[in-house]
Protein backbone atom coordinates (compact mmCIF):
# COMPACT_ATOMS: atom_id res chain seq x y z
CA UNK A 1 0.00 0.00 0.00
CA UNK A 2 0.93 3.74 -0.63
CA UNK A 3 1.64 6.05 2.13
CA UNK A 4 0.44 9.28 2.76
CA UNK A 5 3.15 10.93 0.61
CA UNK A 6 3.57 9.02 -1.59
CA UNK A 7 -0.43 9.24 -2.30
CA UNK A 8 -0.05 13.48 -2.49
CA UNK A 9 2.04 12.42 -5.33
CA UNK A 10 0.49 10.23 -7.20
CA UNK A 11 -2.36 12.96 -7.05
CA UNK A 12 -0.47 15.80 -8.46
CA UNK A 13 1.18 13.47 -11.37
CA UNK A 14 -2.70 12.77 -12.39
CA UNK A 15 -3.72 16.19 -11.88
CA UNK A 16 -1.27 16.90 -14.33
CA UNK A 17 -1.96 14.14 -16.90
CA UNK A 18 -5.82 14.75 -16.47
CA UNK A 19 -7.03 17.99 -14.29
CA UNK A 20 -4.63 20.99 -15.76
CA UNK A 21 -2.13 21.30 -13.48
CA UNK A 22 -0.11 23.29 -14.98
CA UNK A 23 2.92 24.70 -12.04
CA UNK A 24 3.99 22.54 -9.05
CA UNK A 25 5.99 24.95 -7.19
CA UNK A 26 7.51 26.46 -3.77
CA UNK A 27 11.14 25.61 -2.15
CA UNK A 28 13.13 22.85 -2.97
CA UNK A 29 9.90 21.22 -4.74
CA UNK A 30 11.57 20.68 -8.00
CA UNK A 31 14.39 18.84 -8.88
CA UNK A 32 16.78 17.26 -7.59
CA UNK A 33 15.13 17.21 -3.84
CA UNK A 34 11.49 16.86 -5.06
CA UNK A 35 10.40 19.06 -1.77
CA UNK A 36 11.46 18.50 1.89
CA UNK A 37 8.98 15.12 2.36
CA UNK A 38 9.69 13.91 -1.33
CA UNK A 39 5.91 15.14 -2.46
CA UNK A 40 6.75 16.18 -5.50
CA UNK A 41 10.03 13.64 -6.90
CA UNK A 42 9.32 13.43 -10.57
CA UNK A 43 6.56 15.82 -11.12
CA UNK A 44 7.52 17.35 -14.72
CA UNK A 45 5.97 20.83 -14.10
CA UNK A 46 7.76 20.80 -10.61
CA UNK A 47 9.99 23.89 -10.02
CA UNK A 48 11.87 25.58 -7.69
CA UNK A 49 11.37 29.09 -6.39
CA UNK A 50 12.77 31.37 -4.19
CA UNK A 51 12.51 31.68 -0.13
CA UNK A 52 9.66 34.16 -0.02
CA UNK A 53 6.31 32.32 1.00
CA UNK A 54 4.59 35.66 -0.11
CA UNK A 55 6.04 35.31 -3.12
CA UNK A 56 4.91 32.09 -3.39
CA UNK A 57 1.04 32.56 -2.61
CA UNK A 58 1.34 35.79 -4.98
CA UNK A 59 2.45 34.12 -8.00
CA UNK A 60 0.25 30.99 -7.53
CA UNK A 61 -2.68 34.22 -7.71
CA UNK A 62 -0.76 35.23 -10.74
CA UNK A 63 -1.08 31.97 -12.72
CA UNK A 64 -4.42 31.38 -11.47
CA UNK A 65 -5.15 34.68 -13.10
CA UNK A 66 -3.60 33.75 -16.49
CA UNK A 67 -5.59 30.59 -16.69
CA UNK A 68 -3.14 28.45 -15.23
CA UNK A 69 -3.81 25.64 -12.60
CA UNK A 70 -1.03 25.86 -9.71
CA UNK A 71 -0.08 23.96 -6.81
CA UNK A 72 1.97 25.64 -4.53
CA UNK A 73 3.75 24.71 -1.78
CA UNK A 74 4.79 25.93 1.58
CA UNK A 75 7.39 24.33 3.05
CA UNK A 76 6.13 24.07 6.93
CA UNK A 77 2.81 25.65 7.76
CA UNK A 78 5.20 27.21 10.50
CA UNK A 79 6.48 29.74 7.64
CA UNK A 80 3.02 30.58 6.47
CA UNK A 81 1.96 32.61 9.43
CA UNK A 82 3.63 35.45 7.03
CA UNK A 83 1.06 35.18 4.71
CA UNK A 84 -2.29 35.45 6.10
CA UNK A 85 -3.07 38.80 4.57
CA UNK A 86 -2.61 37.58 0.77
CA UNK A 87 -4.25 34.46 1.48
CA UNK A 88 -6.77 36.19 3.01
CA UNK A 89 -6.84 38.94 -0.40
CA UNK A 90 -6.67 35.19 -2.60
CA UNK A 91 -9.76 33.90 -0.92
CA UNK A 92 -12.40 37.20 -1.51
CA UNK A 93 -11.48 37.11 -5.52
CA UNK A 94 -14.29 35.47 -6.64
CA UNK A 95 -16.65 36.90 -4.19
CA UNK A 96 -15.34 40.27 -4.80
CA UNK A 97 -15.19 39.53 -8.49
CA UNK A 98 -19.51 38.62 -8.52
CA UNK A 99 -18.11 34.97 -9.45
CA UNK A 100 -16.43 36.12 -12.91
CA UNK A 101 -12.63 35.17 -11.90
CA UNK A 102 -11.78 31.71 -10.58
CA UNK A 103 -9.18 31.20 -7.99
CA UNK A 104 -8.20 27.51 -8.82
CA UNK A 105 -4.98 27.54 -6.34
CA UNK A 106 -3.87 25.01 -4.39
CA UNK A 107 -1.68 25.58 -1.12
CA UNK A 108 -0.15 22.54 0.08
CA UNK A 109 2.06 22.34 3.08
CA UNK A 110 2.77 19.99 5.84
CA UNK A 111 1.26 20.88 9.18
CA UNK A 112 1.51 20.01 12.93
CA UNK A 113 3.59 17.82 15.63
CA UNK A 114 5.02 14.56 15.37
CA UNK A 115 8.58 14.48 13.68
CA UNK A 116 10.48 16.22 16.84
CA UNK A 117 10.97 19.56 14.86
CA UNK A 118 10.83 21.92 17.68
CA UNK A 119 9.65 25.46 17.66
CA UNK A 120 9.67 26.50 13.82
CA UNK A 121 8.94 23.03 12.06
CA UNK A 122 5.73 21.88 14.76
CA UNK A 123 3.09 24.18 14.36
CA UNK A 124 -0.52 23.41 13.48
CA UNK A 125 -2.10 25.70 11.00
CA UNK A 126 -5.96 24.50 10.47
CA UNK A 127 -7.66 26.92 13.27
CA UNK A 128 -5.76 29.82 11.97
CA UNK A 129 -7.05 28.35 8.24
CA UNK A 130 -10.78 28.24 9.43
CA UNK A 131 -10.91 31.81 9.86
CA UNK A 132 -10.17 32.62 5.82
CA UNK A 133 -13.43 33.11 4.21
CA UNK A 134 -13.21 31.77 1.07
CA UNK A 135 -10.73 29.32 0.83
CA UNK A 136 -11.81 25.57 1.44
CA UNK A 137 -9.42 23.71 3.77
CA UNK A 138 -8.98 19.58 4.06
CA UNK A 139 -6.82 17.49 6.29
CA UNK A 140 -6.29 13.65 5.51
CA UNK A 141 -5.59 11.26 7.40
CA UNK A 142 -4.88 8.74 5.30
CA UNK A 143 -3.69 7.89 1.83
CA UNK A 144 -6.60 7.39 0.30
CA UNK A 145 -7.89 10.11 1.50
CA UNK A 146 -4.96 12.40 0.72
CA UNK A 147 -5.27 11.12 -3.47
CA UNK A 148 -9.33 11.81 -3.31
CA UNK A 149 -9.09 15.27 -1.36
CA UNK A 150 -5.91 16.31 -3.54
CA UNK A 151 -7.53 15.68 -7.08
CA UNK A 152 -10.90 17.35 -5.87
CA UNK A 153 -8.51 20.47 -4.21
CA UNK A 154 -7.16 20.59 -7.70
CA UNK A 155 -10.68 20.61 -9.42
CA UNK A 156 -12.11 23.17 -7.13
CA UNK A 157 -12.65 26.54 -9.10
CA UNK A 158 -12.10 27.92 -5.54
CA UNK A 159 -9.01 28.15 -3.55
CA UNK A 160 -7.97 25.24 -1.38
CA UNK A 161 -5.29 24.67 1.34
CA UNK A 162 -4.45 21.13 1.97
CA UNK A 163 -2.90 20.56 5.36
CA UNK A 164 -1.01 17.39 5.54
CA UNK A 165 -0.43 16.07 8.46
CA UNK A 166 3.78 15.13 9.05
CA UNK A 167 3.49 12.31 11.25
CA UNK A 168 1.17 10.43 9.21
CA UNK A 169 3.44 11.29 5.71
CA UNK A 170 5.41 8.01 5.91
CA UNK A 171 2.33 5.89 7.35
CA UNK A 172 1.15 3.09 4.18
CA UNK A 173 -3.10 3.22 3.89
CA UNK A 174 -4.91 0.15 4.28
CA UNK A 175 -6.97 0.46 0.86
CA UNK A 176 -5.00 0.72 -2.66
CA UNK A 177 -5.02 3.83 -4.65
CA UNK A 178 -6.80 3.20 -7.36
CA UNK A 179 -4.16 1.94 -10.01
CA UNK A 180 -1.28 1.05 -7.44
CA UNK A 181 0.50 -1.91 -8.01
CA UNK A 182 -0.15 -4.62 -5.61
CA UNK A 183 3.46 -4.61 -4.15
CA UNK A 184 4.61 -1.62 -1.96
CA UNK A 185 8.03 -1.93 -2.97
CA UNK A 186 7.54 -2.55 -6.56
CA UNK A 187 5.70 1.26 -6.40
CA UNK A 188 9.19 2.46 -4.53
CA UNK A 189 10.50 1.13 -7.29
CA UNK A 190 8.51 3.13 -9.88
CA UNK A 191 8.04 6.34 -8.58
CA UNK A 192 10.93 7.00 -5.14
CA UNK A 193 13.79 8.84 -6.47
CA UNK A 194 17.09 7.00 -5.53
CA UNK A 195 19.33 8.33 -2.95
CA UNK A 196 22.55 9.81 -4.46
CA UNK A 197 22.66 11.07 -7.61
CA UNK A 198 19.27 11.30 -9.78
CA UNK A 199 20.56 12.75 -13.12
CA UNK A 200 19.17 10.28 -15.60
CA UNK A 201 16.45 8.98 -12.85
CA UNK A 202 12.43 8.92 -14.48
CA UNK A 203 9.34 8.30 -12.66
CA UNK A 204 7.73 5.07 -14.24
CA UNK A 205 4.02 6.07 -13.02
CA UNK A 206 1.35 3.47 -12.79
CA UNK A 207 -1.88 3.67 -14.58
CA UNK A 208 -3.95 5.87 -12.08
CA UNK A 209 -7.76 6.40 -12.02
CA UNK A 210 -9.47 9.20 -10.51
CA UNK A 211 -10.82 8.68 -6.97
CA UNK A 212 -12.35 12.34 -5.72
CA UNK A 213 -13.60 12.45 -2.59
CA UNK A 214 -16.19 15.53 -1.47
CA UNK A 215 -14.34 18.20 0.23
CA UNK A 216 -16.76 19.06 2.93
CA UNK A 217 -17.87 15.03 3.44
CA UNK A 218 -16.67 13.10 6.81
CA UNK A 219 -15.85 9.55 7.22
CA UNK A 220 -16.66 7.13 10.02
CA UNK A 221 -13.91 5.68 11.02
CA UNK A 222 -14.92 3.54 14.07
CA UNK A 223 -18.79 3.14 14.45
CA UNK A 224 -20.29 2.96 17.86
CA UNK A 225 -22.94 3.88 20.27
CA UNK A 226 -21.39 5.16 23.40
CA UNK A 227 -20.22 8.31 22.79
CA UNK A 228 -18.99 10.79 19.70
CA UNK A 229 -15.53 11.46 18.93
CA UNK A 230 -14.67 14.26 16.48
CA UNK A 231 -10.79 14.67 15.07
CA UNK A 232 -8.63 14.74 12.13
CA UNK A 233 -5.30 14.68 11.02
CA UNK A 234 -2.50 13.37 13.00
CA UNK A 235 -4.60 12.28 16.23
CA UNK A 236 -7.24 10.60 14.33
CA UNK A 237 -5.59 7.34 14.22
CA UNK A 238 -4.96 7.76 17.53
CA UNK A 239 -8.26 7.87 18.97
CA UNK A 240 -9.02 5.09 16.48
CA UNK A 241 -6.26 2.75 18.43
CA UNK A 242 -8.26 4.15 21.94
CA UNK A 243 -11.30 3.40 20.81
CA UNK A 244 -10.63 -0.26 19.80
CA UNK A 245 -8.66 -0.65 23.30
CA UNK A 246 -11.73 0.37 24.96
CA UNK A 247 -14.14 -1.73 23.26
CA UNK A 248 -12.09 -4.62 24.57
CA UNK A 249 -11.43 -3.47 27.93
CA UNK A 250 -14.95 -1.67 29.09
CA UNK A 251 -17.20 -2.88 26.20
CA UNK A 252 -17.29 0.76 25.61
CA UNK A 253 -18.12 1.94 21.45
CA UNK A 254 -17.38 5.20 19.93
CA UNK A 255 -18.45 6.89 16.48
CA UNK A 256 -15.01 7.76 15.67
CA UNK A 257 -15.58 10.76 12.91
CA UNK A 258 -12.81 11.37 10.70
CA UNK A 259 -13.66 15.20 9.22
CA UNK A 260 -11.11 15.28 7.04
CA UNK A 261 -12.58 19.37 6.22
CA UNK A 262 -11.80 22.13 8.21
CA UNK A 263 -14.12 23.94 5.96
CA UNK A 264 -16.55 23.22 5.25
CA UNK A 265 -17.29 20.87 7.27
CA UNK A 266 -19.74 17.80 7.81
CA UNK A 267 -21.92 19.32 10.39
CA UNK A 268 -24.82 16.96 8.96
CA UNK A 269 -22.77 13.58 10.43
CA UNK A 270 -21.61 15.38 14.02
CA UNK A 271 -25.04 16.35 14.42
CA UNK A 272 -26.66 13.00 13.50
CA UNK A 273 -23.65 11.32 15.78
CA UNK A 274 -24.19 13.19 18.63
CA UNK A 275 -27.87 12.76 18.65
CA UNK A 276 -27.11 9.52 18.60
CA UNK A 277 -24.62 9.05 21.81
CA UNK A 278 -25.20 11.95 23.46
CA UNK A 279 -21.66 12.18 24.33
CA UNK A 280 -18.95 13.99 22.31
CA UNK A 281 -15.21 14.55 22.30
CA UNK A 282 -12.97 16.77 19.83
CA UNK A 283 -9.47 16.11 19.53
CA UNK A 284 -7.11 18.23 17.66
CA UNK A 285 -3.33 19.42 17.98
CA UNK A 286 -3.44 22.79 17.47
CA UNK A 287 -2.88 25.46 20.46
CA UNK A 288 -6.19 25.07 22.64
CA UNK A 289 -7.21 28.90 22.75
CA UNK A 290 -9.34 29.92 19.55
CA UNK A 291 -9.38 26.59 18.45
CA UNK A 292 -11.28 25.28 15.59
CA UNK A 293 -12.54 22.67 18.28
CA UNK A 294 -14.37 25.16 20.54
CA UNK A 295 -16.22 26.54 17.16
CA UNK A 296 -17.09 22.41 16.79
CA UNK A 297 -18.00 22.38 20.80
CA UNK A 298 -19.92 25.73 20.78
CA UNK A 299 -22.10 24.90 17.79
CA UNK A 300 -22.41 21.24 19.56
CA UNK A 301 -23.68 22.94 22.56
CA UNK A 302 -26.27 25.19 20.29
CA UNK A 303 -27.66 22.51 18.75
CA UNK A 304 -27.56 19.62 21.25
CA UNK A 305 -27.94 21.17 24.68
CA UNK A 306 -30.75 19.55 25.57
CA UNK A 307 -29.20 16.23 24.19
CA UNK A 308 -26.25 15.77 25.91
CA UNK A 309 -25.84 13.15 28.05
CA UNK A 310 -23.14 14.32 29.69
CA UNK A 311 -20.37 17.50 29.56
CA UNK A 312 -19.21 17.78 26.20
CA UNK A 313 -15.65 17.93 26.06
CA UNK A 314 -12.48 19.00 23.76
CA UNK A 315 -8.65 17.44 23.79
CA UNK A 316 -6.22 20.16 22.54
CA UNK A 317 -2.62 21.34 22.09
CA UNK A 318 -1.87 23.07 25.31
CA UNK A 319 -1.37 26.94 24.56
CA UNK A 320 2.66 27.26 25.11
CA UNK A 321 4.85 29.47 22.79
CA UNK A 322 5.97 26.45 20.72
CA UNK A 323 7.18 22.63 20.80
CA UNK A 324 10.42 21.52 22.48
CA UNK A 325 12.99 19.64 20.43
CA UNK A 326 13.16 17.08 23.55
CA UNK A 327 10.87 14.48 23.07
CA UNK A 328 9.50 14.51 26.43
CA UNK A 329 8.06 18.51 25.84
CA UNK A 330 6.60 17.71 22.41
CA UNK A 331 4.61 14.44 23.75
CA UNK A 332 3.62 16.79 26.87
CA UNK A 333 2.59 19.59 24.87
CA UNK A 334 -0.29 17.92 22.34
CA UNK A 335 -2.76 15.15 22.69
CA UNK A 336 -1.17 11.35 22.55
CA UNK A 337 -2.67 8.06 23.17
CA UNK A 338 -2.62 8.20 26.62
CA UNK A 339 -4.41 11.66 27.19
CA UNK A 340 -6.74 10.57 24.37
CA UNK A 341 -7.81 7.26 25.68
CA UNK A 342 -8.38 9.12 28.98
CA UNK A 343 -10.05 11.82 27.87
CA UNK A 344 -12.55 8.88 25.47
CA UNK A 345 -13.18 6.98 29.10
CA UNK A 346 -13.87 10.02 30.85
CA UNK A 347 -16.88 11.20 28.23
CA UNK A 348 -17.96 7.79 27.68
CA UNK A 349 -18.28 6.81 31.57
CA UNK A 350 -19.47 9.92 33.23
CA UNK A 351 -22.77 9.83 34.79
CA UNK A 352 -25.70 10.52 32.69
């Protein structure tokens, strides 16, 4: 099976067979390094551009403009706090333009904890995303996922930010991508650049099929009946692993909801889970102050007050200045298996 990363690319070499891509682009995305997580290795309209993440979102605007399709990337979501204000200005064109000029950009970059990269390389991006009208925003969680939501992020007339998780970019899917070979090393083999020198090195890239999954559309990743769980990205599987632990240990179920869109989001499936359970839990990485979570919790508790069963709850990066290189602050500072299988018994056990 594919992983994650291997997935994004397989999804950007179709959308440029079949969907228009026309510019792959950002730092060290071209040749020979094929960007920082090896996204974009053999991409032919991959290129290299300066250090100026401004820059980058700007001339991604540009082509867009011209009638070009791009996909740009920033490097680490870290380094795109810098440009809010022209991704904000890229996400009211069509609105300000009554409809009449698409914005078909897509902003890829990898987001969140997970690889021990300390203060600039372990930031989470999504709740900051939410807040750009305009711009649709995804998250996968698996590979699958990341080849459906990429070819449907390219497709989009609007502009779309896909967030992709870093812990989860070397982790293999459990279902094919639709025109994988059946051998995982046998697809190294046809699309990995070697290590060393890659002068005369070609892709050989399988027959792929299109596989585009509904930005905006969840996915149930554990069904259940105890309580609601609500995350995305690189806690999902996670809560997945706690929720199959406490099935066995308490007899304990959980609708595990994968949402895998910021925005917009599946509001339909929360509400229908949580009527269901009458218990809820939203886990997420990203600093717990203005989180995206408490906009999932609030509108829980608008809806569903009378509902509830019991508190509703949220699981979130703690609100510190940034992530320790040392192991021990990083696994302190966001949600792990332990504080999520806690925080799962707690909602799913409290007294009705």
């Amino acid at each position: 099976m594919a992983t994650l990363v291997q997935a994004v690319r397989m999804a950007l070499h179709y959308g440029e067979e079949h969907l228009g891509v026309t510019d792959i682009f950002g730092e060290d995305v071209g040749p020979p390094l094929g960007g920082v997580f090896t996204a974009t290795q053999g991409l032919k309209t991959a290129w290299n551009s300066p250090l100026d993440e401004r820059g980058i979102i700007g001339t991604a605007m540009g082509i867009a403009y011209a009638g070009g399709r791009p996909v740009a990337e920033i490097q680490f979501c870290d380094y795109g706090f810098n440009t809010i204000d022209i991704l904000k200005v890229a996400g009211n064109q069509r609105w300000a333009g009554a409809g009449n000029f698409d914005m078909p950009i897509v902003v890829m970059t990898p987001s969140g904890s997970g690889i021990r990269g300390s203060l600039y390389h372990s930031h989470s991006f999504e709740s900051w995303a939410s807040r750009l009208p305009g711009w649709k925003i995804v998250m996968p969680a698996t590979a699958l996922d990341a080849y459906g939501l990429m070819l449907s992020a390219i497709a989009d007339p609007n502009p779309v930010m896909v967030l992709l998780p870093k812990a989860l970019l070397r982790m293999r899917g459990e279902e094919k991508i639709p025109g994988e070979p059946d051998d995982e090393n046998e697809l190294k083999d046809m699309i990995d650049a070697p290590v060393g020198d890659r002068t005369n090195w070609t892709p050989r890239w399988p027959e792929l099929q299109p596989h585009f999954i509904k930005i905006g559309e969840a996915r149930l990743a554990r069904e259940g009946s105890t309580a609601t769980v609500v995350s995305y990205g690189r806690p999902l599987p996670l809560c997945v692993q706690a929720a199959d632990q406490l099935k066995q240990e308490l007899g304990v179920t959980f609708d595990v909801i994968d949402l895998r869109s910021i925005f917009p989001y599946d509001w339909k499936t929360i509400s229908a889970s949580v009527m269901k359970t009458g218990r809820v839990l939203i886990v997420n990485e990203d600093t717990e102050v203005t989180n995206f979570g408490e906009h999932l919790l609030r509108r829980v508790i608008d809806h569903h007050f009378y509902d509830l069963l019991a508190r509703p709850r949220v699981l979130l990066g703690k609100h510190v200045p940034g992530i320790g290189l040392n192991q021990i602050y990083e696994q302190n500072s966001v949600p792990q298996l332990g504080t999520i299988k806690e925080a799962m018994q707690a909602v799913a056990t409290e007294e009705a």
